[in-house]
C-alpha atoms as a PDB file:
ATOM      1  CA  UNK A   1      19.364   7.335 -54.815  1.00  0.00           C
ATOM      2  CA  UNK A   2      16.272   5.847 -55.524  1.00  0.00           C
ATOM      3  CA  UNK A   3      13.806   4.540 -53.076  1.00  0.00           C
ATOM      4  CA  UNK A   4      13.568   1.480 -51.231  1.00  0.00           C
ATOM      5  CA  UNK A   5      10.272  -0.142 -49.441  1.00  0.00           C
ATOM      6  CA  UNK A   6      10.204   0.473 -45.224  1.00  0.00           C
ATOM      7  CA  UNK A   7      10.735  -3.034 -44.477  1.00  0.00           C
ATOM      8  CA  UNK A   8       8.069  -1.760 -41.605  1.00  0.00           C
ATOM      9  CA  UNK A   9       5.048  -2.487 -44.392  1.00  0.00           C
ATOM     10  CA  UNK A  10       5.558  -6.700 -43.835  1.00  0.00           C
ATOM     11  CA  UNK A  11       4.454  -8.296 -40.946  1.00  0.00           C
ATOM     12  CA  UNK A  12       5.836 -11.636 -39.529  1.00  0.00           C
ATOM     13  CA  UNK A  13       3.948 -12.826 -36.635  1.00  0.00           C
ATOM     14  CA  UNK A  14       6.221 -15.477 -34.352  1.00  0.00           C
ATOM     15  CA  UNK A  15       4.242 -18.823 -33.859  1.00  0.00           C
ATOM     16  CA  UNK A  16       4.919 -21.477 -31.247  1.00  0.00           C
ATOM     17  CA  UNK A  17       7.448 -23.970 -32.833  1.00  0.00           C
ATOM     18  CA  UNK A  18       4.597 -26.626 -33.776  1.00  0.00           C
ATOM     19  CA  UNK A  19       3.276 -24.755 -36.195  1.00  0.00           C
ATOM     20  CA  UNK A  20       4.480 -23.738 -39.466  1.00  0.00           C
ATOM     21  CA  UNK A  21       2.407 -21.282 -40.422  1.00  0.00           C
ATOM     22  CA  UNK A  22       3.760 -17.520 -40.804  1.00  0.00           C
ATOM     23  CA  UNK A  23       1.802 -14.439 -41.127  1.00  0.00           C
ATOM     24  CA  UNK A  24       2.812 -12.175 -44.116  1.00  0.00           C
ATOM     25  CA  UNK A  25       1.171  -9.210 -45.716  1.00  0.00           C
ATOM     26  CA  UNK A  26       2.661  -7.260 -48.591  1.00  0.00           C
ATOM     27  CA  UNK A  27       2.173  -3.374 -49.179  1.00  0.00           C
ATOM     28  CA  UNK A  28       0.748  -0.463 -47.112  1.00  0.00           C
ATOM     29  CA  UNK A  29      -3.202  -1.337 -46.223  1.00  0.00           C
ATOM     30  CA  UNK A  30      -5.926   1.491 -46.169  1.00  0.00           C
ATOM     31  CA  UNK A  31      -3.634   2.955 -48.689  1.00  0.00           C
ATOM     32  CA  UNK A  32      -4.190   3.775 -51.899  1.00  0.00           C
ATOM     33  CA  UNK A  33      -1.305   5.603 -54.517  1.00  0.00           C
ATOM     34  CA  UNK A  34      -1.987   7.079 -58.248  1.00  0.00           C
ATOM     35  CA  UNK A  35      -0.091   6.431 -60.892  1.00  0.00           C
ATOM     36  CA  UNK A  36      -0.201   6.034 -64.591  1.00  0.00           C
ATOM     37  CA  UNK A  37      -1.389   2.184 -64.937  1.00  0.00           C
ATOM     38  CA  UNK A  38       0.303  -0.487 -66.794  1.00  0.00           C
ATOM     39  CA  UNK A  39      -2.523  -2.931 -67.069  1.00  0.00           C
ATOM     40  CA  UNK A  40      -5.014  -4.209 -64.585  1.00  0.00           C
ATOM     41  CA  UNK A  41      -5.892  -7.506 -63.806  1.00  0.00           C
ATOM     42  CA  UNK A  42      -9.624  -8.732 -61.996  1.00  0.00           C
ATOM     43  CA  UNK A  43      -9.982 -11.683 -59.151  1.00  0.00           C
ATOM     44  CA  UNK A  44      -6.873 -11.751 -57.988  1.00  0.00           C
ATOM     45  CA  UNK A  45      -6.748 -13.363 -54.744  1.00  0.00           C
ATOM     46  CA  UNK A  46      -4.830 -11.031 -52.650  1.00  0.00           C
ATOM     47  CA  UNK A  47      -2.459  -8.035 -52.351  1.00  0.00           C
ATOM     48  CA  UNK A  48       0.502 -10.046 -51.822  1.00  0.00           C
ATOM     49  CA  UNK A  49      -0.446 -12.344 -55.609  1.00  0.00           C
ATOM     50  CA  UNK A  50      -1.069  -8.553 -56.755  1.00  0.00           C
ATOM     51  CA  UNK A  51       2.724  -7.673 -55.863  1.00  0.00           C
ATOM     52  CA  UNK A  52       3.759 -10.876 -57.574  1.00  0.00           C
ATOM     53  CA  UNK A  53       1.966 -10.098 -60.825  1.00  0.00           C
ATOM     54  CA  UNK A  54       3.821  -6.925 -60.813  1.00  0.00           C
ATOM     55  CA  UNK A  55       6.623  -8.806 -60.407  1.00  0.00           C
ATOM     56  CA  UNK A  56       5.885 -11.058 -63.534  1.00  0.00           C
ATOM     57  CA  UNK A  57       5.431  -7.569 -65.479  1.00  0.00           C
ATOM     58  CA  UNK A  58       8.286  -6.060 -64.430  1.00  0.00           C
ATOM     59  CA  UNK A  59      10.284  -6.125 -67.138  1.00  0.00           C
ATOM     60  CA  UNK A  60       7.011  -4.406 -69.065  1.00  0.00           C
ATOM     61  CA  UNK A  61       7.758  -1.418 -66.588  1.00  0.00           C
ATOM     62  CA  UNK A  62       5.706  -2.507 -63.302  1.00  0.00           C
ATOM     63  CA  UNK A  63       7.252  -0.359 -60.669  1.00  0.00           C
ATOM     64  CA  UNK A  64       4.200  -0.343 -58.371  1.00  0.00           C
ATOM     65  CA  UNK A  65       1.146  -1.730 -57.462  1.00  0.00           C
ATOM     66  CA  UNK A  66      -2.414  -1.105 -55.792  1.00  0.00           C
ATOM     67  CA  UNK A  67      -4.889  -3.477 -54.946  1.00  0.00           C
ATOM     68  CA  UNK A  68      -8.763  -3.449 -54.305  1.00  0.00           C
ATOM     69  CA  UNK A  69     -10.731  -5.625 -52.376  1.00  0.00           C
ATOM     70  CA  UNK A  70     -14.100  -5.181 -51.460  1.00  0.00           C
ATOM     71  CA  UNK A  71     -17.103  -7.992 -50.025  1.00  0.00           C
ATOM     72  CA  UNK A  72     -20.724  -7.938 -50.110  1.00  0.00           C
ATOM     73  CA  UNK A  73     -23.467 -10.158 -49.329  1.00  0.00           C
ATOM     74  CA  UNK A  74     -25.117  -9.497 -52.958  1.00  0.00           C
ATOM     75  CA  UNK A  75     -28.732  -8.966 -50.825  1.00  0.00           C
ATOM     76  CA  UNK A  76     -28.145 -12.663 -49.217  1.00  0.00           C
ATOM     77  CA  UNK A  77     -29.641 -12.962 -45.880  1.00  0.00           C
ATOM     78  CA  UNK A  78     -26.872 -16.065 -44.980  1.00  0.00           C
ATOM     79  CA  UNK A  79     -24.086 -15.206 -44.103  1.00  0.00           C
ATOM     80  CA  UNK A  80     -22.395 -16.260 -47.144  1.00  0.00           C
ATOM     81  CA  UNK A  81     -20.012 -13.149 -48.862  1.00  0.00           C
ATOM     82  CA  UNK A  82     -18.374 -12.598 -52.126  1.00  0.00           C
ATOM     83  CA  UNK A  83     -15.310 -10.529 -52.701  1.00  0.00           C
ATOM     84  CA  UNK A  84     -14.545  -7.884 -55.938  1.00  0.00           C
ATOM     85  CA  UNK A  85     -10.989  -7.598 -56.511  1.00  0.00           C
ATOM     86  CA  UNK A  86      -8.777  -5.802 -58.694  1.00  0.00           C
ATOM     87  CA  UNK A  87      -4.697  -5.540 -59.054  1.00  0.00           C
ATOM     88  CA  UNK A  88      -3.423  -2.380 -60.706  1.00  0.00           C
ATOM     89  CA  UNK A  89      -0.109  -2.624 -62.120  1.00  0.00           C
ATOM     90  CA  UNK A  90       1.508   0.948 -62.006  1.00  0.00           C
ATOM     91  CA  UNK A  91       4.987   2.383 -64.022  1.00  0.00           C
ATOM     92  CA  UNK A  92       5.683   4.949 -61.432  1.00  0.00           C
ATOM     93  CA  UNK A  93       7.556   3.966 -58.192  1.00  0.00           C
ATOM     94  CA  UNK A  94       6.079   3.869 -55.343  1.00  0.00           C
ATOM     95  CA  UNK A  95       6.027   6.995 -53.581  1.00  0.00           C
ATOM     96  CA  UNK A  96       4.754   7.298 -49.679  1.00  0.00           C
ATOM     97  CA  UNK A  97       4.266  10.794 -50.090  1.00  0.00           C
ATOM     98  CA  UNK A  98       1.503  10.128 -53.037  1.00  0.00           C
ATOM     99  CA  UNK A  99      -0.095   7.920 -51.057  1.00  0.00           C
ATOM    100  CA  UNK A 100      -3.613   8.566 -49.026  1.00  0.00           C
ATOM    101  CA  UNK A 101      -5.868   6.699 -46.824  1.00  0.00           C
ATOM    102  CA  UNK A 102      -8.671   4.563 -48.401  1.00  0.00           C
ATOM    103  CA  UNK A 103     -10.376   1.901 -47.154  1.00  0.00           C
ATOM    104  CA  UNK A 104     -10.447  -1.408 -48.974  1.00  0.00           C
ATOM    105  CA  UNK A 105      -7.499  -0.286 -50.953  1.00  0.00           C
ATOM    106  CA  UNK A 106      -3.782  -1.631 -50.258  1.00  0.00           C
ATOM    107  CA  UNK A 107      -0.417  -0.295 -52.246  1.00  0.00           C
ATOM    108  CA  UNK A 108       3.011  -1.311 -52.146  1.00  0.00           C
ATOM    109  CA  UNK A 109       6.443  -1.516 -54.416  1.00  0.00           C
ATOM    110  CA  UNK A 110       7.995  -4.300 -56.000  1.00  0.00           C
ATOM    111  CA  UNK A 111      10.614  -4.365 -53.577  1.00  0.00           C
ATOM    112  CA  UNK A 112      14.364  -5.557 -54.331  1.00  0.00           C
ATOM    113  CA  UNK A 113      14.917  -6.980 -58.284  1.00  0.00           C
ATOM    114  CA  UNK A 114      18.356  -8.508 -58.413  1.00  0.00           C
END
């Protein structure tokens, strides 16, 4: 059959019971996969928006997805930073075995569509 996202690629981090907050990431970081790309999309704000864009496109033939993020301090001696992102939307399914380690990169799969 076809393939289905390790589960092992989210993260939930347990918090005390006052808190509400839960830590989630989407995708494979320091990973980066090839594919023949759908459309791209600049600024988005992180890899798990990137997934959901894909998502969105899905029925346009988003199967995967790869996302770039990358800060500088644009020569500013603050500490202030800026960040450069881009969301690839890809029409191949995600594939482990195509993927390889690269820093600032993360890549993931849409996941489940019912």
């Amino acid at each position: 059959g076809d393939w289905v996202e390790d589960r092992s690629m989210y993260t939930l981090t347990h918090r005390p019971a006052d808190t509400s907050c839960v830590a989630l990431t989407c995708g494979q970081a320091d990973t980066v996969v090839e594919g023949t790309v759908l459309a791209y999309f600049d600024n988005v704000p992180s890899d798990c928006h990137c997934k959901q864009v894909c998502l969105y496109h899905f029925d346009e033939g988003c199967r995967s997805w790869r996302y770039w993020r990358e800060g500088d301090w644009n020569y500013d001696l603050t500490t202030n930073t800026h960040d450069h992102t881009r969301c690839y939307l890809l029409t191949d399914t995600y594939d482990p075995a195509r993927a390889r380690p690269a820093q600032n990169w993360t890549s993931g799969h849409v996941d489940t569509i019912l």
